[in-house]
N, C-alpha and C. Protein backbone atom coordinates (compact mmCIF):
# COMPACT_ATOMS: atom_id res chain seq x y z
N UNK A 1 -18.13 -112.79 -14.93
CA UNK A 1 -19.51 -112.46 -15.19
C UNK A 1 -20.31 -112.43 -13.89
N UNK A 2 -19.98 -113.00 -12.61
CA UNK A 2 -20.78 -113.31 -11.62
C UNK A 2 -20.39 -112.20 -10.87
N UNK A 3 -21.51 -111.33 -10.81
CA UNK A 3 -21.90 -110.00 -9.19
C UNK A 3 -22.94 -109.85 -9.12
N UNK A 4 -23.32 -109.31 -8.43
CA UNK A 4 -24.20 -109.39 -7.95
C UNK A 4 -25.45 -107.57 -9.07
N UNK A 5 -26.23 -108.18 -9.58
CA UNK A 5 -27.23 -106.97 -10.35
C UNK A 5 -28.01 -106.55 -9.79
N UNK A 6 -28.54 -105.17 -9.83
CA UNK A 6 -29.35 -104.55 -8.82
C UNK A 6 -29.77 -104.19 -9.48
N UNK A 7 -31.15 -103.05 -9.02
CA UNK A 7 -31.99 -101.95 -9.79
C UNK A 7 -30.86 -100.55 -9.88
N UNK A 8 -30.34 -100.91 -8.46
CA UNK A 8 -29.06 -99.36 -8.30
C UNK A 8 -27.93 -99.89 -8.84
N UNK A 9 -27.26 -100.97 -8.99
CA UNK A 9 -25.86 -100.88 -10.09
C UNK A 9 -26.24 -101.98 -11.09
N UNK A 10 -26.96 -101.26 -12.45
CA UNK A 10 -27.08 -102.54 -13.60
C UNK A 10 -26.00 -102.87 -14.52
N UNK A 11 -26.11 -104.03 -14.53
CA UNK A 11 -25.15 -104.72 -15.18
C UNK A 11 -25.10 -103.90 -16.59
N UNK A 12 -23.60 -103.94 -17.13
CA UNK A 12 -23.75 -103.15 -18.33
C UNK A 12 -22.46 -103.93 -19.02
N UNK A 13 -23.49 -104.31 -20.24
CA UNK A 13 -22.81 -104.79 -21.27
C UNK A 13 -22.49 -104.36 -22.51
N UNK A 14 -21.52 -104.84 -23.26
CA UNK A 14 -21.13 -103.87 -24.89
C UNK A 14 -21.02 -105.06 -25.92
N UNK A 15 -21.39 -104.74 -27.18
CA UNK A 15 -21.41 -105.84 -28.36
C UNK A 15 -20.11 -105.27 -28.95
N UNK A 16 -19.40 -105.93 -29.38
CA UNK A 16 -18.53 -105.11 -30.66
C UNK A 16 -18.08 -105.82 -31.32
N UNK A 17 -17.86 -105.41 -32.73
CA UNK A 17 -17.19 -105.98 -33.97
C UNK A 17 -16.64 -104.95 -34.76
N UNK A 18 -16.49 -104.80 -36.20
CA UNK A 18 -15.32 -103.80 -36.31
C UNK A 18 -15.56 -102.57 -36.83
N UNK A 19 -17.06 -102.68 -37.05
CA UNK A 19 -17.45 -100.99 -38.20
C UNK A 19 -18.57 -101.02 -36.91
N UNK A 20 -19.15 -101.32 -36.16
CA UNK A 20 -20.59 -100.80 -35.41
C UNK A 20 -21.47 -100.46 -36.15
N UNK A 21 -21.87 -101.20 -37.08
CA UNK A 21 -23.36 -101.47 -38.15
C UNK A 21 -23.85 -102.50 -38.42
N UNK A 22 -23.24 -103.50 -38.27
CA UNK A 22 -24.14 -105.08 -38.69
C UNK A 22 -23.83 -105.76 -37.29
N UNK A 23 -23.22 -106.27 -36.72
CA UNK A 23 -23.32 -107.74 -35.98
C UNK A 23 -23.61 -106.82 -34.56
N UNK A 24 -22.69 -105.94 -34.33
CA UNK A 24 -22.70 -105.46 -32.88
C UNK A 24 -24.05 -104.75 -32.40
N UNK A 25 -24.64 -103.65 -33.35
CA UNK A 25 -26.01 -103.24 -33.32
C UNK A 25 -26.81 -104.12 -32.92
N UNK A 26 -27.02 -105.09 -33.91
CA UNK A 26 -28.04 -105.79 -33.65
C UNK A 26 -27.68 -106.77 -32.73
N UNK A 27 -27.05 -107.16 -32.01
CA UNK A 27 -26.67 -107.73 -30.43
C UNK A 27 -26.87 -106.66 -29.75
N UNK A 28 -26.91 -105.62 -29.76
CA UNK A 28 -27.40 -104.45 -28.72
C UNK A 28 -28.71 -104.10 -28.75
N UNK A 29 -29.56 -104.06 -30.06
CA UNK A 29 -31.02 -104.28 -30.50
C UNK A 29 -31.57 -106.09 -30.13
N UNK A 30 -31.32 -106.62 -30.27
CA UNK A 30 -31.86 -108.31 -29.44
C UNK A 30 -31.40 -108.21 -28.56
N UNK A 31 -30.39 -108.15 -27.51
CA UNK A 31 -30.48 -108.25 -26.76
C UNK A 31 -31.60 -107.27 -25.54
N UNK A 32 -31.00 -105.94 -25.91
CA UNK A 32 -32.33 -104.92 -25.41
C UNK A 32 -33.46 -105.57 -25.66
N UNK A 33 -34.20 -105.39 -26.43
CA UNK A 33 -35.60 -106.13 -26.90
C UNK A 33 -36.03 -107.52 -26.15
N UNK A 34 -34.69 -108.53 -26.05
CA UNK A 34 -34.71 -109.50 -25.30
C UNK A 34 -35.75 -109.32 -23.33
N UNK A 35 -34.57 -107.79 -23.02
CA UNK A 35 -34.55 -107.36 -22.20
C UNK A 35 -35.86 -106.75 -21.84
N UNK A 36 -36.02 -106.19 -22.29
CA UNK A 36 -37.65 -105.50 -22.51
C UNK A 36 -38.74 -106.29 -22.58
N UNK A 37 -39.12 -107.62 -23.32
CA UNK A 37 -39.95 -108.68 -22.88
C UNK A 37 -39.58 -109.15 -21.80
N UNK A 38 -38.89 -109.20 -21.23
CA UNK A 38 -38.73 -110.13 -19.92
C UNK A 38 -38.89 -108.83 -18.49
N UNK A 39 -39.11 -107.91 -18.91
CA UNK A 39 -39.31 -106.62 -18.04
C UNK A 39 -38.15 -105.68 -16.96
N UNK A 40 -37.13 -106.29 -17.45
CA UNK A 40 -35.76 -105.83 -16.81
C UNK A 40 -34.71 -105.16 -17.25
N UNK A 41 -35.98 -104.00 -17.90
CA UNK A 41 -35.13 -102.94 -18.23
C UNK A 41 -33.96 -102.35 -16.81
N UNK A 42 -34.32 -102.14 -15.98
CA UNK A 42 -34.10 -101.34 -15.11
C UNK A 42 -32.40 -102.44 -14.66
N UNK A 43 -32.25 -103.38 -14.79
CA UNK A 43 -31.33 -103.89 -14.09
C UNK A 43 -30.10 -104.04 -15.32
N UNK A 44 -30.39 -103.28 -16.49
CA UNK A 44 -29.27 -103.15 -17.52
C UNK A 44 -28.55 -102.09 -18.34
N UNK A 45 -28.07 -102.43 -18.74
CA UNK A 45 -27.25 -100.99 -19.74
C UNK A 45 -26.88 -101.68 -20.65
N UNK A 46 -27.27 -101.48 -21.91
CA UNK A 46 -26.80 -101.97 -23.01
C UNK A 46 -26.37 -101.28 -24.44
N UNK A 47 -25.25 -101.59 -24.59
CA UNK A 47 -24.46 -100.67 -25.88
C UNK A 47 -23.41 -101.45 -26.56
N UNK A 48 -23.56 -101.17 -27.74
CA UNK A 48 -22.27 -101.24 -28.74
C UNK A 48 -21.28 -100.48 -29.36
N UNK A 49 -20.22 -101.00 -29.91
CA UNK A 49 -19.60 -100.19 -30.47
C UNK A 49 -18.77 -100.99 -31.40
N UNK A 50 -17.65 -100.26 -32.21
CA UNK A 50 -16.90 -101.03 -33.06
C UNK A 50 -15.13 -100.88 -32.68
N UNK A 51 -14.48 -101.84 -33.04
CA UNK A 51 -12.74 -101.91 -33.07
C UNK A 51 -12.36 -100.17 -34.09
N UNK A 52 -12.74 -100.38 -34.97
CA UNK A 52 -12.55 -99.38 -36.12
C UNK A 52 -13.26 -98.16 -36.30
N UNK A 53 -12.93 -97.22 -36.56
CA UNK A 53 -13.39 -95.89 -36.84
C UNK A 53 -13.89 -95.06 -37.99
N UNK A 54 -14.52 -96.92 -38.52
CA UNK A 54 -14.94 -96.23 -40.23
C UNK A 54 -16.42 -95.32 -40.53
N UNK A 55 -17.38 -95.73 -39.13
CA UNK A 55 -18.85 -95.32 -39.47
C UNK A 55 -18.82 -94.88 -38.12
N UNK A 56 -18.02 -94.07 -37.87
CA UNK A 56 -18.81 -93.23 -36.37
C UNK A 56 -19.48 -92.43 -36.72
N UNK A 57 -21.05 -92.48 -35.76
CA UNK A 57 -21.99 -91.88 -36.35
C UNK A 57 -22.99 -92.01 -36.95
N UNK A 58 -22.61 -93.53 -37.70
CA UNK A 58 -23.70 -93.89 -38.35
C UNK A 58 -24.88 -94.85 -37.82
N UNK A 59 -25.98 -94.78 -38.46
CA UNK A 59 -27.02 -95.71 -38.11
C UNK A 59 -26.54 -97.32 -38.51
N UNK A 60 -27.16 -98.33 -37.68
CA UNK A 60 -27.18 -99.60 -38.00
C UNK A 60 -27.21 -99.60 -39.67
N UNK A 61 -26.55 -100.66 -40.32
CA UNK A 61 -26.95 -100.84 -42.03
C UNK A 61 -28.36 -101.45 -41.99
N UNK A 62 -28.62 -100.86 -43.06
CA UNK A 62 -30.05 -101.29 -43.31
C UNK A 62 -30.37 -102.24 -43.52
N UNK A 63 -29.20 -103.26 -44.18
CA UNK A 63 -30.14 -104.75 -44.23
C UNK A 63 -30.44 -105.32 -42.63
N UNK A 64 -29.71 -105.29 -41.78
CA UNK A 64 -29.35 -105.72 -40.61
C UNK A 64 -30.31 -104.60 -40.16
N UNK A 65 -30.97 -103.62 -40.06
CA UNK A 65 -31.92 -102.90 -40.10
C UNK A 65 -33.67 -103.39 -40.63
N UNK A 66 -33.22 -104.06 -41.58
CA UNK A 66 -34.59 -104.41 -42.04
C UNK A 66 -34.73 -106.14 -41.70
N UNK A 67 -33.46 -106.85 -41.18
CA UNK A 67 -34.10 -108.24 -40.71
C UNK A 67 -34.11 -107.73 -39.07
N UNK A 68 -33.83 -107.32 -38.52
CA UNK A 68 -34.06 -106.92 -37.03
C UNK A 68 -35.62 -107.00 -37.25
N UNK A 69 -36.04 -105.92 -37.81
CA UNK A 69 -37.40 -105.33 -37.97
C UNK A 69 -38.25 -106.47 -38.69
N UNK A 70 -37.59 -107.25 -39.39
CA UNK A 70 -38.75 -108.65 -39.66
C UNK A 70 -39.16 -109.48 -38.43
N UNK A 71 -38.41 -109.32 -37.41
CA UNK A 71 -38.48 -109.97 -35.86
C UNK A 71 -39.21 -109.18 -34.98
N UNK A 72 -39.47 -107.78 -35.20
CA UNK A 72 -40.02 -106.88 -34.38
C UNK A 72 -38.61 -106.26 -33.11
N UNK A 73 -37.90 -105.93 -34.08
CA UNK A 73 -36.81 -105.43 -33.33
C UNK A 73 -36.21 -104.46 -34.39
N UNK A 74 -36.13 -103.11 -33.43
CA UNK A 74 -35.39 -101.98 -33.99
C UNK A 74 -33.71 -101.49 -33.48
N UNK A 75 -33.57 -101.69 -34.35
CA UNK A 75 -32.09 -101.42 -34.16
C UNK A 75 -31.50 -99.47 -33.80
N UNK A 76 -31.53 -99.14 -32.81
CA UNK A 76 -31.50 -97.71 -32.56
C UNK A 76 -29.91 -97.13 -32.27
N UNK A 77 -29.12 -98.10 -32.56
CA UNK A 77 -27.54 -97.39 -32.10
C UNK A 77 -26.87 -96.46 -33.20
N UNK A 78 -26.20 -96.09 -32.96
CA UNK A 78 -25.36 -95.03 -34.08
C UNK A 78 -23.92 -95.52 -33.60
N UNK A 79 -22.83 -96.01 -34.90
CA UNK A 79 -21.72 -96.22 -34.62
C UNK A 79 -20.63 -95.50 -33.86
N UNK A 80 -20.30 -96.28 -32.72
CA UNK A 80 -19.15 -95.65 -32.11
C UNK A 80 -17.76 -96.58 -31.99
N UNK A 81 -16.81 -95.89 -31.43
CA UNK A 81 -15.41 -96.70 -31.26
C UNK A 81 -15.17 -97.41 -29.74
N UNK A 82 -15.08 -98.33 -29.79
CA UNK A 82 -14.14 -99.29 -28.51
C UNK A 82 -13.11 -98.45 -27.38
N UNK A 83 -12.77 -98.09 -26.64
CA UNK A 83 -12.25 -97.43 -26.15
C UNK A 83 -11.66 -98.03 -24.66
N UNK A 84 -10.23 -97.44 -24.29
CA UNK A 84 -9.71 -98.20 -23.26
C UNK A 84 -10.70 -97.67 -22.01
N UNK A 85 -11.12 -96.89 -22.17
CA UNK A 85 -12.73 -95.96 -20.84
C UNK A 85 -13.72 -97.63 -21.17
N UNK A 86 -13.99 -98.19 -22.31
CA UNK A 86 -14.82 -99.40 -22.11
C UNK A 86 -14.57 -100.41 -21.67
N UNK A 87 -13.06 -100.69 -21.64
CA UNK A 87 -12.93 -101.56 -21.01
C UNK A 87 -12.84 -101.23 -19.33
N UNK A 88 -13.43 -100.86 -18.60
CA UNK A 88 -13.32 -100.41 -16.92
C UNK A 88 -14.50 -100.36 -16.89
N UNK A 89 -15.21 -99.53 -17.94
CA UNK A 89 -16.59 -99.62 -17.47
C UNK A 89 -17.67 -100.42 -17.34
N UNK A 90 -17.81 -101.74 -18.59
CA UNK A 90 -18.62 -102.65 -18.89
C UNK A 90 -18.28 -103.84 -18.11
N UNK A 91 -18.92 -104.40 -17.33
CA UNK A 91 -19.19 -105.72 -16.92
C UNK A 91 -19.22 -106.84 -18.14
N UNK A 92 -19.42 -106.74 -18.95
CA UNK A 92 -19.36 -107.42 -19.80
C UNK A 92 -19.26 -107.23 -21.48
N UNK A 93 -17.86 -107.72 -22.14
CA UNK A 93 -17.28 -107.44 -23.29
C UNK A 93 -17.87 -108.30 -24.14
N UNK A 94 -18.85 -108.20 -25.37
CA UNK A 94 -18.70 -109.45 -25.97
C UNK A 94 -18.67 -109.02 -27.77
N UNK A 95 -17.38 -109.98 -27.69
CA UNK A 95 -16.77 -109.62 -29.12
C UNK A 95 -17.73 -110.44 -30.12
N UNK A 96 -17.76 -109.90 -31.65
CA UNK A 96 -18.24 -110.64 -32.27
C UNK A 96 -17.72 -112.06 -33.05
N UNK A 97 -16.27 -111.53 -33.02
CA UNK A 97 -15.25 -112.83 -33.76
C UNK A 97 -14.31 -112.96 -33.03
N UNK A 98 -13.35 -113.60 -33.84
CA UNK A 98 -11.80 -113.78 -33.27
C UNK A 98 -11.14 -112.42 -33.58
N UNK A 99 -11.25 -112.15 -34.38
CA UNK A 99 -10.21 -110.68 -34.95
C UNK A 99 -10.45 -109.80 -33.99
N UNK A 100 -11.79 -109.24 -33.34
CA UNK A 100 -12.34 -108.15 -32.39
C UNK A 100 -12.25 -108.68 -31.25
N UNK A 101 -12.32 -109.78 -30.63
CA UNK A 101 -11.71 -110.26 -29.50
C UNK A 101 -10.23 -109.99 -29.25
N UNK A 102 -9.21 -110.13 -30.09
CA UNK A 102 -7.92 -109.66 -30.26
C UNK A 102 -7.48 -108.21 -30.21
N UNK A 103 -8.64 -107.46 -30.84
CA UNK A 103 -8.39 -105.79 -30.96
C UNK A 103 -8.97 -105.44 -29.48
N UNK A 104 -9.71 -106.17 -29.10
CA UNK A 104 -10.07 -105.78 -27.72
C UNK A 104 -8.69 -106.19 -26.91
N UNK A 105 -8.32 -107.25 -26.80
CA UNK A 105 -7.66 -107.68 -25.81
C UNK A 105 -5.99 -106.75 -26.05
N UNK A 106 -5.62 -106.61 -26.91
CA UNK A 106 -4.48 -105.71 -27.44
C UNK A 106 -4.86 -104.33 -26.59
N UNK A 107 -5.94 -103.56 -26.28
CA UNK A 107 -5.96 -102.58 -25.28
C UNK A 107 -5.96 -103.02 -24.01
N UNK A 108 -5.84 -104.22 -23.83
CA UNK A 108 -6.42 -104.78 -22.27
C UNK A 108 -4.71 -105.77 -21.77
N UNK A 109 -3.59 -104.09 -21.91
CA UNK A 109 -2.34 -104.97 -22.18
C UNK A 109 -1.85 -105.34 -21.27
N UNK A 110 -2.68 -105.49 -19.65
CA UNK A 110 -1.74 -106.31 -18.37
C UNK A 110 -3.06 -107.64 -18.13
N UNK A 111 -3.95 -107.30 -19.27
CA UNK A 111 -4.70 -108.63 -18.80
C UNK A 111 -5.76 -108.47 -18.00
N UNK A 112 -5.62 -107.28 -17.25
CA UNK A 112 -6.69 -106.62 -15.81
C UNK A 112 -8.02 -107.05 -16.06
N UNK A 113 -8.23 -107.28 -17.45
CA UNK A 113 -10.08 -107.09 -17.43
C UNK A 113 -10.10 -108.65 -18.37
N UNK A 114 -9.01 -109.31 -18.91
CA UNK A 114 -9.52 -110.20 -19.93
C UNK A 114 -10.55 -111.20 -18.85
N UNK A 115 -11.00 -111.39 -17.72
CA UNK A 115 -12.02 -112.02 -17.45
C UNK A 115 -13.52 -111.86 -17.99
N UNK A 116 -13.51 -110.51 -17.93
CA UNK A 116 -15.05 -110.09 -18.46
C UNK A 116 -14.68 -109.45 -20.44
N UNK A 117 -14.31 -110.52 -21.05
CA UNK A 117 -13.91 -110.17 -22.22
C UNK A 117 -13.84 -111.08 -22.62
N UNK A 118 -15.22 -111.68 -23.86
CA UNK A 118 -15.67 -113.10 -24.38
C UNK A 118 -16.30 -113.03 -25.47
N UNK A 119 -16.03 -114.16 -26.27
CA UNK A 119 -17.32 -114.34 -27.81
C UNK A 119 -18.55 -114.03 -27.87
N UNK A 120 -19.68 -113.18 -28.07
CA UNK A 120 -20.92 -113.66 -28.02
C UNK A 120 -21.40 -114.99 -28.23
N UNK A 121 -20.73 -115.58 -29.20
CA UNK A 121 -21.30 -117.26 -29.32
C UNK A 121 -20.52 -117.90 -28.53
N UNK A 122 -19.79 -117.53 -27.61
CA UNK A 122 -19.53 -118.69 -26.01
C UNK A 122 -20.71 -118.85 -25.68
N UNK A 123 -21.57 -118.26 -25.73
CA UNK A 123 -23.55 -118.19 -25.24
C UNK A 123 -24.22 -118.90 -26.48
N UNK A 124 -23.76 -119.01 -27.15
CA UNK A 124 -24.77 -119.73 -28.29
C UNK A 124 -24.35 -121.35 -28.40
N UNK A 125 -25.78 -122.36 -27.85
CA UNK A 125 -25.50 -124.04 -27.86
C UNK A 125 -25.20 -124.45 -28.98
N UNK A 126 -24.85 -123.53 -29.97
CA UNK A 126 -24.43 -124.35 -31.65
C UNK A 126 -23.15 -123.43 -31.82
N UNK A 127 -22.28 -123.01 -31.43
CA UNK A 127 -21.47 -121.94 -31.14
C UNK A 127 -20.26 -122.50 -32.86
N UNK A 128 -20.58 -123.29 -33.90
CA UNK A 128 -19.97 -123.21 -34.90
C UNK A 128 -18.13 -123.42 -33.61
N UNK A 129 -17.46 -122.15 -35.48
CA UNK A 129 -16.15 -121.72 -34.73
C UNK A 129 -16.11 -121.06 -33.59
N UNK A 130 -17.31 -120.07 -33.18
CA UNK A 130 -17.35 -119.20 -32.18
C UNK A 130 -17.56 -117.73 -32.92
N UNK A 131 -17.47 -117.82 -34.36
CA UNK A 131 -17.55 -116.24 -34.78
C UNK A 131 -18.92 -116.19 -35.08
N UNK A 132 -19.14 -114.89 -34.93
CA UNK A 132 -20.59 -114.41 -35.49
C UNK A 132 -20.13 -113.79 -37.08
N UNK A 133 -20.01 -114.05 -38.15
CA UNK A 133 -19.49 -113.52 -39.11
C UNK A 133 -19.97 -112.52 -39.89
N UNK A 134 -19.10 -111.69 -40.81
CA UNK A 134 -19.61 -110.81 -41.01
C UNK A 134 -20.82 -110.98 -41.79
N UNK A 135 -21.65 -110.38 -41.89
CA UNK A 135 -22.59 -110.57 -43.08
C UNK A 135 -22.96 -109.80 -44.55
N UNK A 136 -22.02 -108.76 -44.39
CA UNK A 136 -22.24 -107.85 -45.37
C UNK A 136 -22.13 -108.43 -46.73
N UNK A 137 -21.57 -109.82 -46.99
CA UNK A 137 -21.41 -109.93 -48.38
C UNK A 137 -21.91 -111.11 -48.68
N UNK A 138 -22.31 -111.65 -47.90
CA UNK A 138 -23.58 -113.27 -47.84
C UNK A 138 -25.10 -112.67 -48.33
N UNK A 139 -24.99 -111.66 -48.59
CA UNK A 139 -26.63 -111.02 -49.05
C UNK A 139 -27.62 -111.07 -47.78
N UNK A 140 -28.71 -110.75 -47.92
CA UNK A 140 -29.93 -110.59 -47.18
C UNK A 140 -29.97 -112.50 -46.38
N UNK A 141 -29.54 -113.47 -46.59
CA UNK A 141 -29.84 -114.67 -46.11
C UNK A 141 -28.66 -114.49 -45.06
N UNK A 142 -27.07 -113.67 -45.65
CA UNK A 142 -26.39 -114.10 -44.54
C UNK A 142 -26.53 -112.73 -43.15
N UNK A 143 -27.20 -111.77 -43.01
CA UNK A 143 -28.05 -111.10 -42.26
C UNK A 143 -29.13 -112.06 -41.28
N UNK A 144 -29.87 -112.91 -42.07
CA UNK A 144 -30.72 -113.25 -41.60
C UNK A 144 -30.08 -114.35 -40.64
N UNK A 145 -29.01 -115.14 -41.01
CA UNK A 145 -28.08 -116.40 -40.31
C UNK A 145 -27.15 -115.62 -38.88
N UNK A 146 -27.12 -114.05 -39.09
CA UNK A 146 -26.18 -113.62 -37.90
C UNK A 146 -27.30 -112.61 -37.01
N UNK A 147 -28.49 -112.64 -37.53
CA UNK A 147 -29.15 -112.21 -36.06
C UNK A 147 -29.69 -113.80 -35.58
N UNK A 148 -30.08 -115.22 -36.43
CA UNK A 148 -30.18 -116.03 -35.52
C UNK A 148 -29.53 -116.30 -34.41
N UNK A 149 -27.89 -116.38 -34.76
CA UNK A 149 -27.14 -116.80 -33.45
C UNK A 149 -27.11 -115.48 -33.06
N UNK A 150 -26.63 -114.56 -32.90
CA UNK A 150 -26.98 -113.21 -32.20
C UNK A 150 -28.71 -113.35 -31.60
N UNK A 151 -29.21 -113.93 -31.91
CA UNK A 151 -30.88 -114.28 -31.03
C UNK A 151 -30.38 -115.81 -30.11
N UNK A 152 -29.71 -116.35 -30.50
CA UNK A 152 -29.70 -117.71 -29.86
C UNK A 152 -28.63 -117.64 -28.46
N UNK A 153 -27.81 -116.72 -28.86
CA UNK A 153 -26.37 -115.99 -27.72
C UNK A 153 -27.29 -115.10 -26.44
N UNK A 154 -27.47 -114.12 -27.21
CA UNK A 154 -28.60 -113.66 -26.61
C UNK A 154 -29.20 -113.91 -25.42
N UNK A 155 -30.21 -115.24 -26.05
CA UNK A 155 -31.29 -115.21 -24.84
C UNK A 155 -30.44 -116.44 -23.73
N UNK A 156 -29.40 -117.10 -24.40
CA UNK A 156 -28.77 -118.05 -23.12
C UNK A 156 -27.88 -117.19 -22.53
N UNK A 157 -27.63 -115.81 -22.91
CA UNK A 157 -26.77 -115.07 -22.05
C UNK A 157 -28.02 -114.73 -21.28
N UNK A 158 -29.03 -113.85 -20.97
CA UNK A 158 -30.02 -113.31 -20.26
C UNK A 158 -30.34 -114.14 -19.69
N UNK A 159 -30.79 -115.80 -20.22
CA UNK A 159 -30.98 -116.68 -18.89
C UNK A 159 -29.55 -116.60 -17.61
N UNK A 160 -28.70 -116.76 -18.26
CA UNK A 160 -27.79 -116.76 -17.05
C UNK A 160 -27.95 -115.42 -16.12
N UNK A 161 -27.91 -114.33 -16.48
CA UNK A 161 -28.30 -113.38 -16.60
C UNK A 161 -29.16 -112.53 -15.18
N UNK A 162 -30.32 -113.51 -15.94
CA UNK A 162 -31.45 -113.75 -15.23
C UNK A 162 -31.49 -114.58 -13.97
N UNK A 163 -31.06 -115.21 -14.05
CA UNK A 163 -30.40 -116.34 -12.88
C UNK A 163 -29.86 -115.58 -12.00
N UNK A 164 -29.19 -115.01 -11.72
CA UNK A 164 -28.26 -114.16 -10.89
C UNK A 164 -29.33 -112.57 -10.70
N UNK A 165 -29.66 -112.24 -10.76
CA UNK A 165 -30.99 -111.30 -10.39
C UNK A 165 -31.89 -111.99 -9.87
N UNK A 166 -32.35 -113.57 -9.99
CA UNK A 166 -33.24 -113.87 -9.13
C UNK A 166 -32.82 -114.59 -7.42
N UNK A 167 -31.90 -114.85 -8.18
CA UNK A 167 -30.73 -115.44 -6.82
C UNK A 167 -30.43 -114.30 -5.85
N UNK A 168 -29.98 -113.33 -6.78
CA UNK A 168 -29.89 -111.83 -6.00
C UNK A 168 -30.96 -111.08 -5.10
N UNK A 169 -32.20 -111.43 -5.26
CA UNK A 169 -33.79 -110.64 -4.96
C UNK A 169 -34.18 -111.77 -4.19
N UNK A 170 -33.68 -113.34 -3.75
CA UNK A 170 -33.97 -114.22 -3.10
C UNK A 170 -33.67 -113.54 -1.81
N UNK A 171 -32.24 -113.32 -2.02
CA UNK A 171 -30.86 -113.11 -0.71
C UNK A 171 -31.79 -112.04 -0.08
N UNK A 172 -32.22 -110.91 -0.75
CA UNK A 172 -32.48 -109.98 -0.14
C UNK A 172 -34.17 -109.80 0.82
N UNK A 173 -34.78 -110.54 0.24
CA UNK A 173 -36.30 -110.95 1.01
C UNK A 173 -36.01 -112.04 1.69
C-alpha cells in the first residue's frame, strides 16, 4: 500500500465482490464521496467491479441504491468484470469477502501482486470475520449493516491514505 500519491500519479483503487451491484458499488460510492469531502479528488481513481459476469452493465441494486442515498451518497457505477489488466493496474485490490479474495488471487497465479490484494474490512476496527457480506437477502436492515462497515473501512482506509499524501506534500515543500 505504501508509495508515494501525487496530483500526477493517483492512487487507484478497485472494490470487488461477485455480481458488481451491492457491496462493491457502494465501496466505490463511500469511498468517492468519502473522497470528495475531504477535497482529494485529484489524488484518486476509484472503481469497482465484480468476480462474475452476471450484471455487466448494470446499475448499482436499488436497495443498496436507496441506503447510499439515505447517507447522501450516490452510487454511479455500472457493473463490470475483474480482469487480469486489474490486477497491474490498481494500487489497491479490496475484496469484499473470503470467496472474492480467492477469485482474485486465483488470477494473480505467481503471487506478483498478492501484496496490494486485501479485505476491505482489514480497514474496519470491528472487522467481525473480515467479510463484508452479502446483503441481498437480509432485507433493507442487512443493506443498511454493509454500507456501515463499508463506511467504517472506508474512512480508516483514507486516513491512512491521507497520511501518506501529507507526508508526501511535507517532503516536497
Amino acid at each position: 500500500m505504501k508509495r508515494t500519491i501525487t496530483k500526477k500519479d493517483p492512487y487507484k483503487l478497485i472494490f470487488v465482490c461477485l455480481g458488481n451491484i451491492c457491496r462493491s458499488p457502494t465501496g466505490e460510492g463511500v469511498f468517492q464521496h468519502l473522497v470528495n469531502e475531504r477535497g482529494l479528488q485529484s489524488y484518486f481513481q476509484v472503481d469497482s467491479a465484480g468476480t462474475s459476469a452476471f450484471h455487466i452493465g448494470e446499475p448499482a441494486n436499488s436497495k443498496s441504491q436507496w441506503t447510499a442515498n439515505q447517507h447522501g451518497i450516490k452510487l454511479n457505477s455500472k457493473a463490470s468484470r475483474f480482469t487480469m489488466r486489474d490486477l497491474e493496474e490498481y494500487d489497491l485490490i479490496l475484496a469484499m469477502d473470503h470467496d472474492n479474495l480467492q477469485n482474485i488471487q486465483k488470477l494473480d497465479k505467481n503471487g506478483k501482486y498478492a501484496d496490494k490484494i486485501k479485505l476491505m474490512r482489514d480497514f474496519d476496527p470491528t472487522p467481525g470475520d473480515g467479510s463484508v457480506p452479502d446483503p441481498y437477502y437480509g432485507g433493507i436492515q442487512g443493506f443498511e449493516n454493509v454500507f456501515q462497515m463499508v463506511l467504517r473501512s472506508c474512512n480508516n482506509l483514507l486516513d491512512e491514505l491521507e497520511e501518506m499524501i501529507i507526508e508526501n506534500v511535507r517532503r516536497e515543500t
